[in-house]
C-alpha atoms as a PDB file:
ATOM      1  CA  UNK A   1     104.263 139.370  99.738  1.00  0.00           C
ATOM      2  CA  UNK A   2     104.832 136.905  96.848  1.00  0.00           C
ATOM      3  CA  UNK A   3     106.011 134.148  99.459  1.00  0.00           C
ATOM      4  CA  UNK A   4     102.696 134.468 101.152  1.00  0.00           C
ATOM      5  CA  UNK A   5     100.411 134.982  98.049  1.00  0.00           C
ATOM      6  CA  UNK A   6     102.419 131.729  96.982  1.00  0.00           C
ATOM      7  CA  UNK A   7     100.750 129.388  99.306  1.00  0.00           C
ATOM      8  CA  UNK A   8      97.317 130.823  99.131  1.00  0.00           C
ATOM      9  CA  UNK A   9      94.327 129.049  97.204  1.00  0.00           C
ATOM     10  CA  UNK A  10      92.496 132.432  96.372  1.00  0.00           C
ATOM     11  CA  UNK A  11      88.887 130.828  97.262  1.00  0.00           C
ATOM     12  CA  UNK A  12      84.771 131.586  96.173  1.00  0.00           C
ATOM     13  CA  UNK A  13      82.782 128.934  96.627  1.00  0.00           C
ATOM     14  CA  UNK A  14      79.923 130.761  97.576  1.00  0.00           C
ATOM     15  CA  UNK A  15      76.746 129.048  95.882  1.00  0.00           C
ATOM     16  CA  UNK A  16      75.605 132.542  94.898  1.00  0.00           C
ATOM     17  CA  UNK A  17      79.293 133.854  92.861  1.00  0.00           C
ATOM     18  CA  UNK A  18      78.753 135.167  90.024  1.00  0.00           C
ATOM     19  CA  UNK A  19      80.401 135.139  86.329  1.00  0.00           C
ATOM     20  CA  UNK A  20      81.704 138.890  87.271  1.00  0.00           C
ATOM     21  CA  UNK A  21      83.066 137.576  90.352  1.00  0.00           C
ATOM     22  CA  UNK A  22      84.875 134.726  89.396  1.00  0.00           C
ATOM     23  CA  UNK A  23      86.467 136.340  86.644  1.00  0.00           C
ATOM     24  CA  UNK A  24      87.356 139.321  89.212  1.00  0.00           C
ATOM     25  CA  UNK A  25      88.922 136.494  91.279  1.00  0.00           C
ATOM     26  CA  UNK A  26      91.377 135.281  88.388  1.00  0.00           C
ATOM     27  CA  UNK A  27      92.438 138.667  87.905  1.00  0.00           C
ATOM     28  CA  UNK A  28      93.259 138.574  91.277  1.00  0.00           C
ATOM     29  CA  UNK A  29      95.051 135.442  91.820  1.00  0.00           C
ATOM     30  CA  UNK A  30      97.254 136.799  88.327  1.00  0.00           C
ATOM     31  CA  UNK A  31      98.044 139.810  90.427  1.00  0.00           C
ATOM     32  CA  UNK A  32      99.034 138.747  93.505  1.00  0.00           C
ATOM     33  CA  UNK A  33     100.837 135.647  92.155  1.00  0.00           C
ATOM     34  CA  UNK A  34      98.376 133.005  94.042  1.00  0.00           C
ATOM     35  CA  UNK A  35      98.906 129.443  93.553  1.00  0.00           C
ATOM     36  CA  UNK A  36      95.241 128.841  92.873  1.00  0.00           C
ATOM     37  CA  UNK A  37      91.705 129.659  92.394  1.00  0.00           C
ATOM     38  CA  UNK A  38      89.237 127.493  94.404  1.00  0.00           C
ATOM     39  CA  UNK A  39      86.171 127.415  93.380  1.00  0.00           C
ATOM     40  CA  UNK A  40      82.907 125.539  92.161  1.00  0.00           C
ATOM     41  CA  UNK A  41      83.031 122.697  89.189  1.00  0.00           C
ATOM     42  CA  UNK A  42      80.397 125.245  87.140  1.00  0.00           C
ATOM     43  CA  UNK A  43      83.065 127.725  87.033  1.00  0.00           C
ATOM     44  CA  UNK A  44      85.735 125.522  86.006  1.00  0.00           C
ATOM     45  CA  UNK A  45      85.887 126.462  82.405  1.00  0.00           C
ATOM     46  CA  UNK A  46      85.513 130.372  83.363  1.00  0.00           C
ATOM     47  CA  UNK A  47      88.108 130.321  85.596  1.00  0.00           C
ATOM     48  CA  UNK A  48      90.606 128.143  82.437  1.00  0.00           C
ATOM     49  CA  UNK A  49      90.042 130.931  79.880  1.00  0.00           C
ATOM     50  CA  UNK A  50      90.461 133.390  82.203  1.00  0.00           C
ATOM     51  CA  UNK A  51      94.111 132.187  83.901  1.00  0.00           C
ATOM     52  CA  UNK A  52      95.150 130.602  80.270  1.00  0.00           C
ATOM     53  CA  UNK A  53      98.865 128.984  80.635  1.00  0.00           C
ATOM     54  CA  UNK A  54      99.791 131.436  83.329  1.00  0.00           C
ATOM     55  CA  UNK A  55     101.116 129.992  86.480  1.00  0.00           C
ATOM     56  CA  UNK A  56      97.808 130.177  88.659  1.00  0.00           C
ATOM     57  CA  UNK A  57      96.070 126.712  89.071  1.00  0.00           C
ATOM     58  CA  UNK A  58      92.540 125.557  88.880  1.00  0.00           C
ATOM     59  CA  UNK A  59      91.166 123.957  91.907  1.00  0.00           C
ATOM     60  CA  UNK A  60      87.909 122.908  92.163  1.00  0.00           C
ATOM     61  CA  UNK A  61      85.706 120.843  94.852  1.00  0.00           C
ATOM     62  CA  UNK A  62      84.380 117.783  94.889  1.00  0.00           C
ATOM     63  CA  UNK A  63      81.255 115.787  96.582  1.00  0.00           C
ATOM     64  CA  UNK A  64      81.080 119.147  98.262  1.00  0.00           C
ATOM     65  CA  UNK A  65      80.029 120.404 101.026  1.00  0.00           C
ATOM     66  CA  UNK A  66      78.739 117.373 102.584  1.00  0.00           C
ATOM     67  CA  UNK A  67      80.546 114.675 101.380  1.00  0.00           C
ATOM     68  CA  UNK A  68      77.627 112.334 101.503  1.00  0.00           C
ATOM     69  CA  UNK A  69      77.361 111.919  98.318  1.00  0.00           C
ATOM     70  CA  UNK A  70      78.476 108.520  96.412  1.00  0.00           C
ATOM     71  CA  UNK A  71      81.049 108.086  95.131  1.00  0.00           C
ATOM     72  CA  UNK A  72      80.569 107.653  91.433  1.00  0.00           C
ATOM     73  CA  UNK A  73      78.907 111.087  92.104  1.00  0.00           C
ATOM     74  CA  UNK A  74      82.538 112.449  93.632  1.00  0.00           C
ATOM     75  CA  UNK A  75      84.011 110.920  90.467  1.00  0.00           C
ATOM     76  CA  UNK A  76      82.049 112.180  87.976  1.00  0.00           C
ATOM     77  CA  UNK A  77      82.195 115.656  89.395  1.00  0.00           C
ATOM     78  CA  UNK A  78      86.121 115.352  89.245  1.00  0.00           C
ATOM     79  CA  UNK A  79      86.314 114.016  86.338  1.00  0.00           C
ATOM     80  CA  UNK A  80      84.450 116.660  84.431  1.00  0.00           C
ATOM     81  CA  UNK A  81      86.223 118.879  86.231  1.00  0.00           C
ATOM     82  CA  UNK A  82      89.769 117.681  85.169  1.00  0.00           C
ATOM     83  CA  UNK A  83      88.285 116.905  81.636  1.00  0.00           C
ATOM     84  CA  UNK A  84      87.389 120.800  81.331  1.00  0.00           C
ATOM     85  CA  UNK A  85      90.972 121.880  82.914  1.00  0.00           C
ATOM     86  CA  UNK A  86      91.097 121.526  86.604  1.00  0.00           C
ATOM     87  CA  UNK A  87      94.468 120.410  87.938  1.00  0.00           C
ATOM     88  CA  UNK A  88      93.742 120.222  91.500  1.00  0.00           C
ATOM     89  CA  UNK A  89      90.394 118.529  93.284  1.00  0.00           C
ATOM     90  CA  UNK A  90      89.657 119.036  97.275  1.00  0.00           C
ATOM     91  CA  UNK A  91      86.971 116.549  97.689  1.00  0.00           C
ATOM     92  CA  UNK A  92      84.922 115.820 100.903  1.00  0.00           C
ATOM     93  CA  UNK A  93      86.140 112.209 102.993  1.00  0.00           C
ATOM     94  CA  UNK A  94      83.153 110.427 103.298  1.00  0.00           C
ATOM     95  CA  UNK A  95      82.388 111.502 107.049  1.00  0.00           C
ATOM     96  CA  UNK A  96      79.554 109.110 107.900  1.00  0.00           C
ATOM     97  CA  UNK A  97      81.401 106.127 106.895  1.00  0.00           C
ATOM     98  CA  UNK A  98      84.287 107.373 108.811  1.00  0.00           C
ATOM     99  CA  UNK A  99      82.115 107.531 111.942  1.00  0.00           C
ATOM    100  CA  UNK A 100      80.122 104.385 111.743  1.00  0.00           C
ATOM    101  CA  UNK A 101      83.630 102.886 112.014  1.00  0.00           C
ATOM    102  CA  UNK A 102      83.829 101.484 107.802  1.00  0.00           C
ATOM    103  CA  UNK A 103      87.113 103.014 106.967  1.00  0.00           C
ATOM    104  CA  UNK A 104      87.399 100.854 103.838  1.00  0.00           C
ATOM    105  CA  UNK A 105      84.641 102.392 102.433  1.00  0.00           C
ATOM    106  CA  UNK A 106      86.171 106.200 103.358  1.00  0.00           C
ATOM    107  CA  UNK A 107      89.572 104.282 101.354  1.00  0.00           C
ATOM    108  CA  UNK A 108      87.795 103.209  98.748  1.00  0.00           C
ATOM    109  CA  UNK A 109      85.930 106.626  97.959  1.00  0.00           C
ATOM    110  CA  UNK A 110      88.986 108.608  98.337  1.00  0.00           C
ATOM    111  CA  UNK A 111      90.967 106.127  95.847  1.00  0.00           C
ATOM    112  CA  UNK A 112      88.207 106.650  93.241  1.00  0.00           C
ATOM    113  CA  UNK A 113      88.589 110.119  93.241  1.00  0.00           C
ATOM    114  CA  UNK A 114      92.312 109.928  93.056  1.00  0.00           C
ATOM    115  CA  UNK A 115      92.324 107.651  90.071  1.00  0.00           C
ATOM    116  CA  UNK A 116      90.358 110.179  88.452  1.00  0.00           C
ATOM    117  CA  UNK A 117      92.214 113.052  89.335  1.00  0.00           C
ATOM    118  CA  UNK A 118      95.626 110.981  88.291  1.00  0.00           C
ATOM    119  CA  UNK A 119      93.978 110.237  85.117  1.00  0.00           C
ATOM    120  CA  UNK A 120      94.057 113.426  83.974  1.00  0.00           C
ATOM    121  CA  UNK A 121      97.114 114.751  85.576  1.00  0.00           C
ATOM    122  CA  UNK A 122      95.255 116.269  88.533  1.00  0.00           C
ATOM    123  CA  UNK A 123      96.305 116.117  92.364  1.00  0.00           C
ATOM    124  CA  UNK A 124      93.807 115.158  95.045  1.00  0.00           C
ATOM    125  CA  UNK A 125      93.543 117.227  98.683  1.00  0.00           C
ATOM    126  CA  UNK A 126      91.181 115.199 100.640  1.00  0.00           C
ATOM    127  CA  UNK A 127      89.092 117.590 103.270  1.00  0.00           C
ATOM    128  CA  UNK A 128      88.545 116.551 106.564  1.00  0.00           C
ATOM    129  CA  UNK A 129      86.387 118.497 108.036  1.00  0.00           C
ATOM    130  CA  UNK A 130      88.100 118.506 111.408  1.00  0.00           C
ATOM    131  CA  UNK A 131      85.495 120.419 113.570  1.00  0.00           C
ATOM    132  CA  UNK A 132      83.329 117.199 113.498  1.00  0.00           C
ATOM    133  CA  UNK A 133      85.904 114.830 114.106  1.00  0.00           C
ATOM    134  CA  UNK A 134      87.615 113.625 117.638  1.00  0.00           C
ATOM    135  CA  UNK A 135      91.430 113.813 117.510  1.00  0.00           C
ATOM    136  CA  UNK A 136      91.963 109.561 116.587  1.00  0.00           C
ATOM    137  CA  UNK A 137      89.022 110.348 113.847  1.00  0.00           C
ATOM    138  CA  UNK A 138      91.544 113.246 112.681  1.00  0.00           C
ATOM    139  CA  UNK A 139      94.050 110.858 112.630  1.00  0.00           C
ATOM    140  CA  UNK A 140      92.695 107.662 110.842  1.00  0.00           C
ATOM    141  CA  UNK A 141      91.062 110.234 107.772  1.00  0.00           C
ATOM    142  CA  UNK A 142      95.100 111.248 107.804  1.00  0.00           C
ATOM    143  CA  UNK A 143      96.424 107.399 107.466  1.00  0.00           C
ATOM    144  CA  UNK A 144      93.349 106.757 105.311  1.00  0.00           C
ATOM    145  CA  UNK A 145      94.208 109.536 102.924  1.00  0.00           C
ATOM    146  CA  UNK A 146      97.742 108.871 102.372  1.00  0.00           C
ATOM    147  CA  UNK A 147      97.436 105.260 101.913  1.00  0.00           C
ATOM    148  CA  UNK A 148      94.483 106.058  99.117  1.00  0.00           C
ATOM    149  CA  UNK A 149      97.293 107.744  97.261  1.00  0.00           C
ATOM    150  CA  UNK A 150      95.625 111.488  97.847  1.00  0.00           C
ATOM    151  CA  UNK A 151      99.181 114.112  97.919  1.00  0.00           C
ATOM    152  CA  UNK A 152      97.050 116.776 100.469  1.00  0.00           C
ATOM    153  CA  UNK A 153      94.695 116.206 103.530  1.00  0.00           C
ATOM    154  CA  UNK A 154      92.589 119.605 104.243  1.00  0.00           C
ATOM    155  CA  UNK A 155      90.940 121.063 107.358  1.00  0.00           C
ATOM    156  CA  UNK A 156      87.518 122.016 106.617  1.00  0.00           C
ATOM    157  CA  UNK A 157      85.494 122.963 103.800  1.00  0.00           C
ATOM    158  CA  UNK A 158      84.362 126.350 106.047  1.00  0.00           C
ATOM    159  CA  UNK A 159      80.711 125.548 105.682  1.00  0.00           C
ATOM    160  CA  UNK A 160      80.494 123.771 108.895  1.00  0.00           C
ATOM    161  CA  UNK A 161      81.245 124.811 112.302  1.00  0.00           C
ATOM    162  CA  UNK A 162      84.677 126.006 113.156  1.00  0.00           C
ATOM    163  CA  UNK A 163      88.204 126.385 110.376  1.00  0.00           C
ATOM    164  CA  UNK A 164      91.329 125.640 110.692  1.00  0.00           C
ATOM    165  CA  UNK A 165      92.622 125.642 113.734  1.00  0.00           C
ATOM    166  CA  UNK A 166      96.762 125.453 114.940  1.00  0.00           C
ATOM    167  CA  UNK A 167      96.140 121.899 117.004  1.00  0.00           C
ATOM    168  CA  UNK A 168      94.509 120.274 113.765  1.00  0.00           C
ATOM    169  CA  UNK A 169      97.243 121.415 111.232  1.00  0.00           C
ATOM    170  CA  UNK A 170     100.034 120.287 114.103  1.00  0.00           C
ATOM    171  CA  UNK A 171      98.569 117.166 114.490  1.00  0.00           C
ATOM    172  CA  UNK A 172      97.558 116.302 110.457  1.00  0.00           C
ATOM    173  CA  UNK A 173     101.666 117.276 109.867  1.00  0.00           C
ATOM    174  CA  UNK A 174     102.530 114.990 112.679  1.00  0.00           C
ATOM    175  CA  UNK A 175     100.141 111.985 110.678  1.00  0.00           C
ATOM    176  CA  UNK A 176     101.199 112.278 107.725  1.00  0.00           C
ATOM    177  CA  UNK A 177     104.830 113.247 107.607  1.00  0.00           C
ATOM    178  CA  UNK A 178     106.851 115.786 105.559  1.00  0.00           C
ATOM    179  CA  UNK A 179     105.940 114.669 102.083  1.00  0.00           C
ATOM    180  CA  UNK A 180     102.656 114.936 101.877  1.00  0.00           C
ATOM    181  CA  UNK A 181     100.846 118.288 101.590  1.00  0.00           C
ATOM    182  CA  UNK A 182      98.530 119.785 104.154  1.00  0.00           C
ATOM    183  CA  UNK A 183      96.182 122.714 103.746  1.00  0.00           C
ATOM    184  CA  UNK A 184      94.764 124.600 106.249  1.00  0.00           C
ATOM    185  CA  UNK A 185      91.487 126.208 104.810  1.00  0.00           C
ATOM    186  CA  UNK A 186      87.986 127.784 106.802  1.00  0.00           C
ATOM    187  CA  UNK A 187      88.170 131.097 108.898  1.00  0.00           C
ATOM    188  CA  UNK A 188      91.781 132.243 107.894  1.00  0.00           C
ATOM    189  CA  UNK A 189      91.259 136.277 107.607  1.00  0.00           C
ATOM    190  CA  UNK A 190      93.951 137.517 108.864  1.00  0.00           C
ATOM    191  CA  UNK A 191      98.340 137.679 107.702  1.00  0.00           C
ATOM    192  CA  UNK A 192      98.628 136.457 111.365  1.00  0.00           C
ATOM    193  CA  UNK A 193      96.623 133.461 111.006  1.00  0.00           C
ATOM    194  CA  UNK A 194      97.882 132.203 107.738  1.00  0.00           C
ATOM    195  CA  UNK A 195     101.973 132.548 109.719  1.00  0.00           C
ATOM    196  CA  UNK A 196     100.401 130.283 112.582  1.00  0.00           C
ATOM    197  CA  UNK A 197      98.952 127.671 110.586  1.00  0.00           C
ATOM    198  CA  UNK A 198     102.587 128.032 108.420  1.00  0.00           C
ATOM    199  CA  UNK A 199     104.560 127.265 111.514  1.00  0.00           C
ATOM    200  CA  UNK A 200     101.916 124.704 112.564  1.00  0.00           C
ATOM    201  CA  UNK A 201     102.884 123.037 109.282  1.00  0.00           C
ATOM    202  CA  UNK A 202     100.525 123.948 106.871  1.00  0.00           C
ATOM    203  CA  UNK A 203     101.842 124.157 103.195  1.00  0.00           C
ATOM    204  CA  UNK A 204      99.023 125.916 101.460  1.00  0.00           C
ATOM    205  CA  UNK A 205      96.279 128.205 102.688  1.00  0.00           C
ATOM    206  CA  UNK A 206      92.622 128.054 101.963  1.00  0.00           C
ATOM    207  CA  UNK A 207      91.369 132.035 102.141  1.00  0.00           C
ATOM    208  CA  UNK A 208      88.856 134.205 100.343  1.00  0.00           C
ATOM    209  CA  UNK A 209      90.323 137.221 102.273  1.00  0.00           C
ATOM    210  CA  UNK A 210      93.632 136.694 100.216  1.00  0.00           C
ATOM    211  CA  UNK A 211      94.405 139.887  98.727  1.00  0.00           C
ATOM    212  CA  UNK A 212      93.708 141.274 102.568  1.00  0.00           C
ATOM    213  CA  UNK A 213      96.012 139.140 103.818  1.00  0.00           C
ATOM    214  CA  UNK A 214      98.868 139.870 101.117  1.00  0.00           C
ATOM    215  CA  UNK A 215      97.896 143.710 101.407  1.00  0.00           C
ATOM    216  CA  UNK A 216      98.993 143.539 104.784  1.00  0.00           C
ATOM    217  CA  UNK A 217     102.455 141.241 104.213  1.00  0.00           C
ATOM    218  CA  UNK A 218     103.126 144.210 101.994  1.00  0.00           C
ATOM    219  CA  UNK A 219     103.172 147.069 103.967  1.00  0.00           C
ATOM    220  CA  UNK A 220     104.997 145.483 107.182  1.00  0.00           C
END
C-alpha cells in the first residue's frame, strides 16, 4: 500500500471544496503516506498548517483550467503560491499558442513559471492536456517542456474531455526520457489503472479516488 500511496498526488480541485474538505484531505494524505495534496492556490495556506513539516507536499495549480491565461497571470499565481508554502506547481501549457503553431511563446510561458517556481525552491509539472492534442502536438509540448527547464510534463487537468490514457503516458516517457518526471492525472479511479499508467511509465499519479485506490492495494 505505501508504494502505491507513494506516487499518488491526493487531488480536490473542485471549485466548490470546502475548508472541511481540504483539511479532511490532509488528514488523508498523512494517513496513507501520499506524496501530495493537489489542490487550488486559495487553499494553499490551509493545506501548509495542516501537513506542517511532515513528509506530504503541497501542490497547487496554476493558470488553471484553461491555460489561456497570460502569463504574468500564471506567474503571479505561482508565485504566491510558493511564497505561502507550495513546493510543487502543475500549470496549464499555453494550448492556443501551441496550436496556432508559436511554440516560443508556449517556451517562453512555461520558463516564466519555472523561474518562479525555482525561485522559491518549487518544481514545475507542466499539464498537457492531451485529449486536445494530436500525437506530434503531444510531442512538441514534451520537447517544449523539458527544454523550458519544467522536471514533470502532465496528462490532463481532468476538466476537459478524456484523462490519462496508457498511449499518452507511453509516448510522453518515450519524449522525454528517464529523467524527467511524468504524471498521469484525469479519470484514474481504479488500483488497476494507476499499475497501467505505472508500467506505461508514469512516475506519479493524479487521483481524488486515492484512499480507494490504496484501500484496495491493501487487501490484495
Amino acid at each position: 500500500m505505501s508504494e502505491i500511496a507513494a506516487v499518488i498526488d491526493h487531488t480536490l480541485l473542485k471549485p466548490d471544496a470546502s475548508r472541511e474538505q481540504i483539511i479532511a484531505l490532509c488528514t488523508e494524505a498523512r494517513r496513507f503516506g501520499f506524496a501530495a495534496v493537489c489542490i487550488n492556490s486559495y487553499w494553499v495556506p490551509t493545506a501548509v498548517r495542516e501537513l506542517g513539516e511532515g513528509p506530504v507536499k503541497v501542490c497547487t495549480v496554476a493558470g488553471f483550467p484553461l491555460g489561456a491565461c497570460s502569463t504574468a497571470a500564471k506567474v503571479a499565481d505561482a508565485g504566491e503560491a510558493v511564497d505561502n508554502g507550495a513546493v510543487e506547481v502543475d500549470m496549464v501549457i499555453n494550448l492556443g499558442a501551441l496550436r496556432s503553431g508559436d511554440p516560443g511563446a508556449v517556451r517562453r510561458d512555461i520558463e516564466a513559471v519555472v523561474e518562479e517556481c525555482h525561485r522559491g525552491g518549487a518544481i514545475t509539472k507542466v499539464i498537457l492536456e492531451t485529449s486536445l492534442l494530436t500525437d506530434a502536438e503531444k510531442e512538441e509540448a514534451c520537447l517544449i517542456a523539458r527544454d523550458a527547464g519544467a522536471e514533470y510534463v502532465k496528462t490532463s487537468t481532468g476538466f476537459a474531455g478524456s484523462g490519462a490514457t496508457v498511449h499518452d503516458v507511453e509516448l510522453m516517457r518515450r519524449v522525454v526520457g528517464p529523467r524527467m518526471g511524468v504524471k498521469a492525472s484525469g479519470g484514474i479511479r481504479t488500483l488497476d489503472e494507476v499499475e497501467r499508467m505505472l508500467d506505461a511509465g508514469a512516475s506519479r499519479i493524479g487521483a481524488s479516488a486515492s484512499v480507494r485506490i490504496v484501500e484496495a492495494a491493501a487487501v490484495r
